[in-house]
C-alpha atoms as a PDB file:
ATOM      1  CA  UNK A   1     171.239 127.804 125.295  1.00  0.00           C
ATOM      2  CA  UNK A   2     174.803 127.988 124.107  1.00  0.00           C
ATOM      3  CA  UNK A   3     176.340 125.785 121.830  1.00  0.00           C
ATOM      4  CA  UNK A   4     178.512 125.720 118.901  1.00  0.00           C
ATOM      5  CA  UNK A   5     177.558 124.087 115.669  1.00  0.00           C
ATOM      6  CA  UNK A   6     174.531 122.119 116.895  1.00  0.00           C
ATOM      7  CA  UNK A   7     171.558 120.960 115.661  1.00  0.00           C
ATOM      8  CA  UNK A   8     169.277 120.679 119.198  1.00  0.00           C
ATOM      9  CA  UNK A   9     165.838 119.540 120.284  1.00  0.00           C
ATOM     10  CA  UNK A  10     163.801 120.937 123.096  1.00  0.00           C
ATOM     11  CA  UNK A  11     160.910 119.756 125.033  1.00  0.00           C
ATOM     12  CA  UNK A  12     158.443 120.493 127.500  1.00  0.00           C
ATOM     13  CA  UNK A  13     158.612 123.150 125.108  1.00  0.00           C
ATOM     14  CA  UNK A  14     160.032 120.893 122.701  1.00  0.00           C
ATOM     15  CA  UNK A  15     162.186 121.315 119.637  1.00  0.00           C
ATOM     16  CA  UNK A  16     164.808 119.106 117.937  1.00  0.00           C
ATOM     17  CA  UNK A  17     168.559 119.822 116.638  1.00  0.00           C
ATOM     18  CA  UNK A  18     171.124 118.257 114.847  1.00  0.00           C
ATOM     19  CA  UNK A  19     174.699 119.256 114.802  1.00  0.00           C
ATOM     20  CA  UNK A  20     173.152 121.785 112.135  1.00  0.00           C
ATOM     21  CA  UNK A  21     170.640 122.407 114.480  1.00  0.00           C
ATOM     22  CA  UNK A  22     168.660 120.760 117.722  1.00  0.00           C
ATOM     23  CA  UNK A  23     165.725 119.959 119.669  1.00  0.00           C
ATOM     24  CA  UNK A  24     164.001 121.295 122.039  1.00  0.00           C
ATOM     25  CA  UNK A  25     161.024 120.817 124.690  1.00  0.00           C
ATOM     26  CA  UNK A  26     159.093 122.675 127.090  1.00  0.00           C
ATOM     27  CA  UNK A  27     156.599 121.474 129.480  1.00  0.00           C
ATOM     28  CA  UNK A  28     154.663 122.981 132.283  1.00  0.00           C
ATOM     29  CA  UNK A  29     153.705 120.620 135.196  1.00  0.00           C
ATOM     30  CA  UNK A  30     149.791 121.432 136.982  1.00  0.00           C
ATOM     31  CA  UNK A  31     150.101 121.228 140.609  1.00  0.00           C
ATOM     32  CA  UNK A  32     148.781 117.881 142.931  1.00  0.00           C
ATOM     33  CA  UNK A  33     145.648 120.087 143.804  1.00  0.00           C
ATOM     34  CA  UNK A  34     144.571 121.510 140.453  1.00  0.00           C
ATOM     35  CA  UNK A  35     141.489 120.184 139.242  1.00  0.00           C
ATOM     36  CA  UNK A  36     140.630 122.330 136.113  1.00  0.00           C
ATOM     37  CA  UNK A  37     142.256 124.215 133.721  1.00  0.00           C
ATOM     38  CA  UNK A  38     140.875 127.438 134.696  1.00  0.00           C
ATOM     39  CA  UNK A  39     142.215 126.593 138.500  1.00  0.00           C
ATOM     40  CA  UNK A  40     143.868 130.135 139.561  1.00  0.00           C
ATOM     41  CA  UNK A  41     145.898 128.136 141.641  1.00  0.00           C
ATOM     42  CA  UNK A  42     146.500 124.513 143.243  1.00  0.00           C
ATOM     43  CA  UNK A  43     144.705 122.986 146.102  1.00  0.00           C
ATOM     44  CA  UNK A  44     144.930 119.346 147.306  1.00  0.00           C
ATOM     45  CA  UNK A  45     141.827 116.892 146.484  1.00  0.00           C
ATOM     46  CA  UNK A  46     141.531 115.934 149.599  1.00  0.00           C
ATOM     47  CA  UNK A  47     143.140 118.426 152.322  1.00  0.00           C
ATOM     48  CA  UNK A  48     141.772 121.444 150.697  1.00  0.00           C
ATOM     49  CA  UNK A  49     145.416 122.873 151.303  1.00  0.00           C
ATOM     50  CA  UNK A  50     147.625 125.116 148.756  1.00  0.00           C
ATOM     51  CA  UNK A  51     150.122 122.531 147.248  1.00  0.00           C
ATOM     52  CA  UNK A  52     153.541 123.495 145.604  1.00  0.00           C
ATOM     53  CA  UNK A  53     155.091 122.210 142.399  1.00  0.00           C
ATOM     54  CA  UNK A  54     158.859 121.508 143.243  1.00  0.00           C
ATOM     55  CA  UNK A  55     161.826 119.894 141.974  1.00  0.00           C
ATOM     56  CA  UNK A  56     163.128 117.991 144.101  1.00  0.00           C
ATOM     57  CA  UNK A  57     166.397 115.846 142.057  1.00  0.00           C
ATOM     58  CA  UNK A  58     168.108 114.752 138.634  1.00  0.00           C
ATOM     59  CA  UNK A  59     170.267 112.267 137.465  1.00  0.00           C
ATOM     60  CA  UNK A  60     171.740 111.666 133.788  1.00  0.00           C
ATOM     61  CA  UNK A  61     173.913 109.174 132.261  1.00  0.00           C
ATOM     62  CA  UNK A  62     174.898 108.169 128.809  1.00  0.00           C
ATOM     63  CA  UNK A  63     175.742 105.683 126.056  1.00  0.00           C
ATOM     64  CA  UNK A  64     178.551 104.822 123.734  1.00  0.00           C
ATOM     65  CA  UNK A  65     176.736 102.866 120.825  1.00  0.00           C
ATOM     66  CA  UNK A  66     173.234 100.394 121.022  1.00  0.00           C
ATOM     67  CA  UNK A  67     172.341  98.479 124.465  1.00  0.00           C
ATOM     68  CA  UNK A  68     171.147  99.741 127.977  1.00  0.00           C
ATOM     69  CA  UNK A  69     170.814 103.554 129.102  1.00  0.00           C
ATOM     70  CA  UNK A  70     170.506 103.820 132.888  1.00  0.00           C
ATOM     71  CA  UNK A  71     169.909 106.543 134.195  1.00  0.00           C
ATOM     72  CA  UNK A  72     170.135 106.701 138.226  1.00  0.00           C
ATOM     73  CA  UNK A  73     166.861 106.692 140.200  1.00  0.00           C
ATOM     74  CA  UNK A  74     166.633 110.779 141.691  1.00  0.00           C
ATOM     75  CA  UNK A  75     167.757 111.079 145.155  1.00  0.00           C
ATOM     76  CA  UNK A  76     164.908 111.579 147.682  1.00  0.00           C
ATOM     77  CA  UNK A  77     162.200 110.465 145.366  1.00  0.00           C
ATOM     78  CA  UNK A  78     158.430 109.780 146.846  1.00  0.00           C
ATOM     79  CA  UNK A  79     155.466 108.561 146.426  1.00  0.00           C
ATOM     80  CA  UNK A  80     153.001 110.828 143.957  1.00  0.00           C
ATOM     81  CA  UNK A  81     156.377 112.458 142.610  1.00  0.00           C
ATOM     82  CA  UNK A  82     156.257 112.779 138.633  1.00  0.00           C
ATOM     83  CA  UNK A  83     159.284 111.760 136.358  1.00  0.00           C
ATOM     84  CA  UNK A  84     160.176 113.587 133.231  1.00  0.00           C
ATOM     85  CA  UNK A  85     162.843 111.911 131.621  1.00  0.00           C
ATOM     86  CA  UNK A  86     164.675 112.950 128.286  1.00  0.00           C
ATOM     87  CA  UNK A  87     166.215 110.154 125.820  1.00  0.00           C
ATOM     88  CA  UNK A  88     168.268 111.494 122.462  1.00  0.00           C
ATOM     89  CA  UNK A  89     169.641 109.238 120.357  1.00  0.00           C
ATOM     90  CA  UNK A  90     171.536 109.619 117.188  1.00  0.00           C
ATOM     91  CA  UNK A  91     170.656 108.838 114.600  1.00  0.00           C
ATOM     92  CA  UNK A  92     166.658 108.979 114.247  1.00  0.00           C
ATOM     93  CA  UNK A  93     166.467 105.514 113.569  1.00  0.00           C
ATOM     94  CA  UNK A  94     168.067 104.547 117.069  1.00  0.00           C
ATOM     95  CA  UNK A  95     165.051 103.010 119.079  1.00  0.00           C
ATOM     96  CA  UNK A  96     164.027 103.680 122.547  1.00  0.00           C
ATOM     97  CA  UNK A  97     162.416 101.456 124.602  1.00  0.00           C
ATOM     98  CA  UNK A  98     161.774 102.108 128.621  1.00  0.00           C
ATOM     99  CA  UNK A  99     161.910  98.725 130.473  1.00  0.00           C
ATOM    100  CA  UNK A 100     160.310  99.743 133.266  1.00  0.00           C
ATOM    101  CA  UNK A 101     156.695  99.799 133.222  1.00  0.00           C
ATOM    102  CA  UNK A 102     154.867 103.049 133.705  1.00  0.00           C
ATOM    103  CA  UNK A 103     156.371 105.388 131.457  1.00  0.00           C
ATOM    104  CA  UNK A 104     154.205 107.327 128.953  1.00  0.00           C
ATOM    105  CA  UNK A 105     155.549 109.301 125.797  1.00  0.00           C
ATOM    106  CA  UNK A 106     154.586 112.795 125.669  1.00  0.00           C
ATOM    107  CA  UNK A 107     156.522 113.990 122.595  1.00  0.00           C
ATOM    108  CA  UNK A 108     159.061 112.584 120.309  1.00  0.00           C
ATOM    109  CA  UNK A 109     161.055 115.160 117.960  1.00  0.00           C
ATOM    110  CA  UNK A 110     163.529 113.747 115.278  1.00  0.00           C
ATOM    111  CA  UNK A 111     165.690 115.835 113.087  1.00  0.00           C
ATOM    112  CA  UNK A 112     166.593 114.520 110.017  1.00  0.00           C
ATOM    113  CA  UNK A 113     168.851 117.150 108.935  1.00  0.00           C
ATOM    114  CA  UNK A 114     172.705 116.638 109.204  1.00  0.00           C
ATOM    115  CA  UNK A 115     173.845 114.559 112.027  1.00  0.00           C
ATOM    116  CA  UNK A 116     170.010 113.116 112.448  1.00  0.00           C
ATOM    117  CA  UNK A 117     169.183 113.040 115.994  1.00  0.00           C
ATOM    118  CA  UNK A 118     166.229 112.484 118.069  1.00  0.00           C
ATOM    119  CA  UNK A 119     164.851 113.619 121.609  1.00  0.00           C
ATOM    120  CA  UNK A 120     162.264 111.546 123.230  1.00  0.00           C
ATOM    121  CA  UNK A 121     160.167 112.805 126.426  1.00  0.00           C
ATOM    122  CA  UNK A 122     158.888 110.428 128.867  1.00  0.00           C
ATOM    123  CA  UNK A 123     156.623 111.162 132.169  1.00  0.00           C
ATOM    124  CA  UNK A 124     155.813 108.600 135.226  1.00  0.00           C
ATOM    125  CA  UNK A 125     154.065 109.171 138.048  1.00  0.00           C
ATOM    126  CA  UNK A 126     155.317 107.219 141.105  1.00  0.00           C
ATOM    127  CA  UNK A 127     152.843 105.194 143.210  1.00  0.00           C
ATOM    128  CA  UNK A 128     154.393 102.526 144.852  1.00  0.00           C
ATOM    129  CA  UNK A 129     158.666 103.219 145.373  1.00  0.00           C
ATOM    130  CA  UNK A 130     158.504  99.074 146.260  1.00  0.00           C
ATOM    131  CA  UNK A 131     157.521  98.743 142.659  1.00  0.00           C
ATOM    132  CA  UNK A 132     160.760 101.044 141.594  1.00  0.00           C
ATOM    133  CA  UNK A 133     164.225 100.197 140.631  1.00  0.00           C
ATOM    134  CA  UNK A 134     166.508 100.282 143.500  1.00  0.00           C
ATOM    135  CA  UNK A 135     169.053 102.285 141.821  1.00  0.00           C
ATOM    136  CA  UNK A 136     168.992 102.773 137.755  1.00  0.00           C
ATOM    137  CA  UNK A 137     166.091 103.190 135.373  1.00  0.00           C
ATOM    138  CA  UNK A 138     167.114 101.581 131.944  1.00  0.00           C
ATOM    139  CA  UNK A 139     165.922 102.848 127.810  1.00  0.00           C
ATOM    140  CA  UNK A 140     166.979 100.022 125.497  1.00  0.00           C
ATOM    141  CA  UNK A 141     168.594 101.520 122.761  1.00  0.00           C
ATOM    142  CA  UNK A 142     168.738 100.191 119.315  1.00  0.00           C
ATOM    143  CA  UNK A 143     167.986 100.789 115.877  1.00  0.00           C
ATOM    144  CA  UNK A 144     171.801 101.345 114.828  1.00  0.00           C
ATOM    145  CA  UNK A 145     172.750 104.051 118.153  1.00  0.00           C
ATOM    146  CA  UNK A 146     176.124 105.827 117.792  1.00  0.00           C
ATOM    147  CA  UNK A 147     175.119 108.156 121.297  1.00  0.00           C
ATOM    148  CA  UNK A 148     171.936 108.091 123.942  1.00  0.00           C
ATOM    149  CA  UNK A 149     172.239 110.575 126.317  1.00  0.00           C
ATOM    150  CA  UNK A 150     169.279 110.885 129.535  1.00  0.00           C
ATOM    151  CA  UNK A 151     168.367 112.897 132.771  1.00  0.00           C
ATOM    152  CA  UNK A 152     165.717 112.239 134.675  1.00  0.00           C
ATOM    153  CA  UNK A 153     164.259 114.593 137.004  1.00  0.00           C
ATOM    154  CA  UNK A 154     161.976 114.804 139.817  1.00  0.00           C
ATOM    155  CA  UNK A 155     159.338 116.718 140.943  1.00  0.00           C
ATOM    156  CA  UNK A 156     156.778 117.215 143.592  1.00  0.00           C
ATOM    157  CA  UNK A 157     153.193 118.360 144.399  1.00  0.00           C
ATOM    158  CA  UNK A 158     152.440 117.425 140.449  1.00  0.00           C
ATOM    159  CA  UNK A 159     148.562 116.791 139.783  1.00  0.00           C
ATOM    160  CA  UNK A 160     148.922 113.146 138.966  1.00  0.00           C
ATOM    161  CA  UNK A 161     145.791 112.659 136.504  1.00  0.00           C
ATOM    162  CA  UNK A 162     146.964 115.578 134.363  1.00  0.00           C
ATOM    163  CA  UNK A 163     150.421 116.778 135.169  1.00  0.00           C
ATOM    164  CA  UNK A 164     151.558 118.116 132.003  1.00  0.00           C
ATOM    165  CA  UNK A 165     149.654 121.852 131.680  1.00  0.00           C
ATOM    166  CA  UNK A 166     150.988 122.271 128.112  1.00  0.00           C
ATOM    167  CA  UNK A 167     154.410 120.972 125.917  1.00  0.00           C
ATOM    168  CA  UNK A 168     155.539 121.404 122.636  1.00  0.00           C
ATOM    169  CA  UNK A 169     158.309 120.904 120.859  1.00  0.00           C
ATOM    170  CA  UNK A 170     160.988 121.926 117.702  1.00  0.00           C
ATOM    171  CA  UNK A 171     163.779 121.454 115.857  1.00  0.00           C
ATOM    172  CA  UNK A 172     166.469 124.234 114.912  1.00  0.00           C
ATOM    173  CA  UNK A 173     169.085 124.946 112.511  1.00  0.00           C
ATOM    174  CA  UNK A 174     172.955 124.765 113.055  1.00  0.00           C
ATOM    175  CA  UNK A 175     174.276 128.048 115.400  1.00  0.00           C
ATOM    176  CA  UNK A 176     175.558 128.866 118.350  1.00  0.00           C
ATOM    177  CA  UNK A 177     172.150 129.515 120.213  1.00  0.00           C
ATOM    178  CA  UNK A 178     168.731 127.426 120.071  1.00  0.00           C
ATOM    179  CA  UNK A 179     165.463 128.103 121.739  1.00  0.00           C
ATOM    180  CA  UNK A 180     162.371 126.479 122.750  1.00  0.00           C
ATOM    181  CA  UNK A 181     158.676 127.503 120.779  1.00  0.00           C
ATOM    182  CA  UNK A 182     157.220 129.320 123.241  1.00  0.00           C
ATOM    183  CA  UNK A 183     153.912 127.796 125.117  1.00  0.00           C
ATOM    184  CA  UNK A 184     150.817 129.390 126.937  1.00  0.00           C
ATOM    185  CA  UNK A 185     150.227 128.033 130.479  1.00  0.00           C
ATOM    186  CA  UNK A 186     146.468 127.603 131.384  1.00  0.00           C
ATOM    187  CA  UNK A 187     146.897 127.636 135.345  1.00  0.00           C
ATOM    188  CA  UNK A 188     148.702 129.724 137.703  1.00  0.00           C
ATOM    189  CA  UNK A 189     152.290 128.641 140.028  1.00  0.00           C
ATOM    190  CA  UNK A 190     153.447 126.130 137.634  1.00  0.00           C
ATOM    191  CA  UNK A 191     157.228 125.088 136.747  1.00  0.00           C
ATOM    192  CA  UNK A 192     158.389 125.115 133.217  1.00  0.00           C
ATOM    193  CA  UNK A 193     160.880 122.520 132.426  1.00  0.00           C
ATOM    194  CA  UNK A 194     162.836 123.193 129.300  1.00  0.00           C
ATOM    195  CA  UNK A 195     165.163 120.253 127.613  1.00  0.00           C
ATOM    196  CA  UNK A 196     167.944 120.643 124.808  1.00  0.00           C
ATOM    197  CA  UNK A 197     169.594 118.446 122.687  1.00  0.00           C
ATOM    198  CA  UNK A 198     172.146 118.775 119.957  1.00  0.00           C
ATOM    199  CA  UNK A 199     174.380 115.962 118.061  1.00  0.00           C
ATOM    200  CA  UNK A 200     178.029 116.360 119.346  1.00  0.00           C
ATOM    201  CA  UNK A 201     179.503 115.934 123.119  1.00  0.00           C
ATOM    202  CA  UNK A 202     179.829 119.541 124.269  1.00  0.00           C
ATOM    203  CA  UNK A 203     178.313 121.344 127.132  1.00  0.00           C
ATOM    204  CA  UNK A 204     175.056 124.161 127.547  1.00  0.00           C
ATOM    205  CA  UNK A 205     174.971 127.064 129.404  1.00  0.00           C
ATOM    206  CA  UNK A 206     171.475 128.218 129.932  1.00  0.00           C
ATOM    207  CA  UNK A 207     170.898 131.996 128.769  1.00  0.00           C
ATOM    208  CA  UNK A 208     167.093 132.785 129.456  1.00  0.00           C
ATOM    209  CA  UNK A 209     166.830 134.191 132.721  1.00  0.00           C
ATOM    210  CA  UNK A 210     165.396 132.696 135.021  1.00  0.00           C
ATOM    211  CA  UNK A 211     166.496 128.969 133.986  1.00  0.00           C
ATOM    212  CA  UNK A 212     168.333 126.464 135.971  1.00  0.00           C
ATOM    213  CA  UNK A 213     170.313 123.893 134.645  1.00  0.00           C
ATOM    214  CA  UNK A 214     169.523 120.320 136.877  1.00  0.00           C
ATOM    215  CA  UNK A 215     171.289 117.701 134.663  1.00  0.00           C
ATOM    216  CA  UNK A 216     174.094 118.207 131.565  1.00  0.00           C
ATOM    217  CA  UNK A 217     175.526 115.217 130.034  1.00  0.00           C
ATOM    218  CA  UNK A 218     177.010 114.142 126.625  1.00  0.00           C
ATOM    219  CA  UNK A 219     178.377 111.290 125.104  1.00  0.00           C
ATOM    220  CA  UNK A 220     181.549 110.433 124.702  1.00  0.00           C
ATOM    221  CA  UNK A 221     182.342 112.636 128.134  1.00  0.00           C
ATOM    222  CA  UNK A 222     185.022 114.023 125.935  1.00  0.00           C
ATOM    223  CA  UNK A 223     184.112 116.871 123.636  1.00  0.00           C
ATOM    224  CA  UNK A 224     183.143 115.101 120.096  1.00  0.00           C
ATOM    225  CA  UNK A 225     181.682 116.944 116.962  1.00  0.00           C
ATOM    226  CA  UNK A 226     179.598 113.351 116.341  1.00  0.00           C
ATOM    227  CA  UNK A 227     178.359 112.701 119.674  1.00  0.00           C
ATOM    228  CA  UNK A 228     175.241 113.522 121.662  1.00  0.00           C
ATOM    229  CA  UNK A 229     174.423 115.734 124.729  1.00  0.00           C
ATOM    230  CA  UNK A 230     171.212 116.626 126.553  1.00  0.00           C
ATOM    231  CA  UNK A 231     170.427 119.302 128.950  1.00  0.00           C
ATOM    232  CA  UNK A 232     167.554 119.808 131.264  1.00  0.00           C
ATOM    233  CA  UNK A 233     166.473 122.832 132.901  1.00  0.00           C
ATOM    234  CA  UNK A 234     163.503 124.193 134.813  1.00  0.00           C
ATOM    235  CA  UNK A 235     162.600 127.648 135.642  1.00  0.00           C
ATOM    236  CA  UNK A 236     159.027 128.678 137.750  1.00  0.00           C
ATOM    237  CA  UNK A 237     155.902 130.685 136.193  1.00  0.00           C
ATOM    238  CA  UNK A 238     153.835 132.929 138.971  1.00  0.00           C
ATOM    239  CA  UNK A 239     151.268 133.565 136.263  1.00  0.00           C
ATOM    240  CA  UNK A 240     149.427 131.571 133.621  1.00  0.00           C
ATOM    241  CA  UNK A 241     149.952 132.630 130.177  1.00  0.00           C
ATOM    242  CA  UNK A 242     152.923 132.803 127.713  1.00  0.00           C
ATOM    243  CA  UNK A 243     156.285 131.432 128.881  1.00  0.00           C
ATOM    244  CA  UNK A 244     157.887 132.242 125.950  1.00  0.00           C
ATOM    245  CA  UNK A 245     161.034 131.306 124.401  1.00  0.00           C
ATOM    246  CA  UNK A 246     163.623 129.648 126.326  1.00  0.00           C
ATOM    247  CA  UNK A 247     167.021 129.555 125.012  1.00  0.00           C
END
């Protein structure tokens, strides 16, 4: 990704920035149907059918300061579709707490370096939309906040026992360019969702081809060198094996 004096944090392949450097995360989703690791590709449980791991929407939103995130509820969303959401906060002692129920923490990434910030990964797989907020998920944030960014995005035809494949996570050094570790898928036709964040309010532009950019927010809106901003992105894999580096 692109972006000028940062510290970031990825996940999903995950790594973590601060405005000398970020995070990051990568994660690959299994599909609905795949049942072992070792699964060439993705059948259904019960229909025997192929099945498809898709996105389907995103939504972001951000915070000036402690108090309540929400993040808009993705358009379209279903029944068995799996959330990934992504929460930074600066600085690392800034709490997050989820207030719906549901939510389970796959990797949190602080960076302690100059301009401290943190990137917290959430999944949630949806069983019951009567059970779901009829328009905004909300993070508590505490712990002393300056800036929580999140984006929350959708997907379909996840396996929903197991539907992270692999993550991991990092943080990186000030520059003007910060990638992902690189990861090692274990099944076949999955989608690799890649997350940045760095501490100021400025905007990515993914670089790896391949990527897609489905949510980009910071706070304040306006450019700041001592805000927050988180991007999310999501690219396919045909093959198991390594994704490598996404930047």
């Amino acid at each position: 990704m692109n972006a000028l004096r940062k510290t970031v944090l990825a996940a999903l392949l995950i790594a973590c920035a601060t405005m000398a450097g970020t995070g990051h995360a990568q994660i690959a989703f299994r599909s609905a149907a795949s049942s072992t690791a070792l699964a060439s590709q993705f059948r259904s449980a019960t229909s025997g059918t192929l099945t498809t791991v898709a996105f389907r929407s995103a939504n972001s939103g951000f915070l000036v300061g402690a108090g309540a995130l929400t993040v808009p509820r993705p358009a379209g969303m279903a029944v068995n579709d799996v959330l990934i959401v992504a929460v930074a906060v600066r600085p690392i002692a800034a709490t997050i707490t989820p207030v719906e129920a549901g939510w389970t923490l796959v990797r949190r990434t602080d960076n302690a370096a100059a301009n401290a910030n943190s990137l917290a990964i959430y999944r949630k797989v949806i069983t019951n939309l009567a059970l779901e907020p009829a328009a905004n998920y909300t993070f508590t944030i505490a712990g002393g906040a300056t800036h929580a960014t999140g984006g929350i995005q959708a997907f379909s035809g996840v396996d929903n026992t197991n539907p992270v494949d692999v993550e991991n996570g990092q943080t990186t050094p000030n520059a003007t360019n910060h990638s992902t570790p690189n990861i090692t898928t274990t099944v076949s036709n999955t989608i690799v969702v890649a997350i940045f964040s760095f501490a100021s309010a400025d905007a990515w532009a993914p670089v790896t081809a391949g990527l897609t950019e489905r949510f980009d927010i910071a706070s304040p809106a306006a450019a700041n060198a001592v805000g927050q901003t988180t991007e999310g992105t999501t690219r396919t894999q045909a093959a198991r094996g390594a994704v490598g580096v996404q930047t």
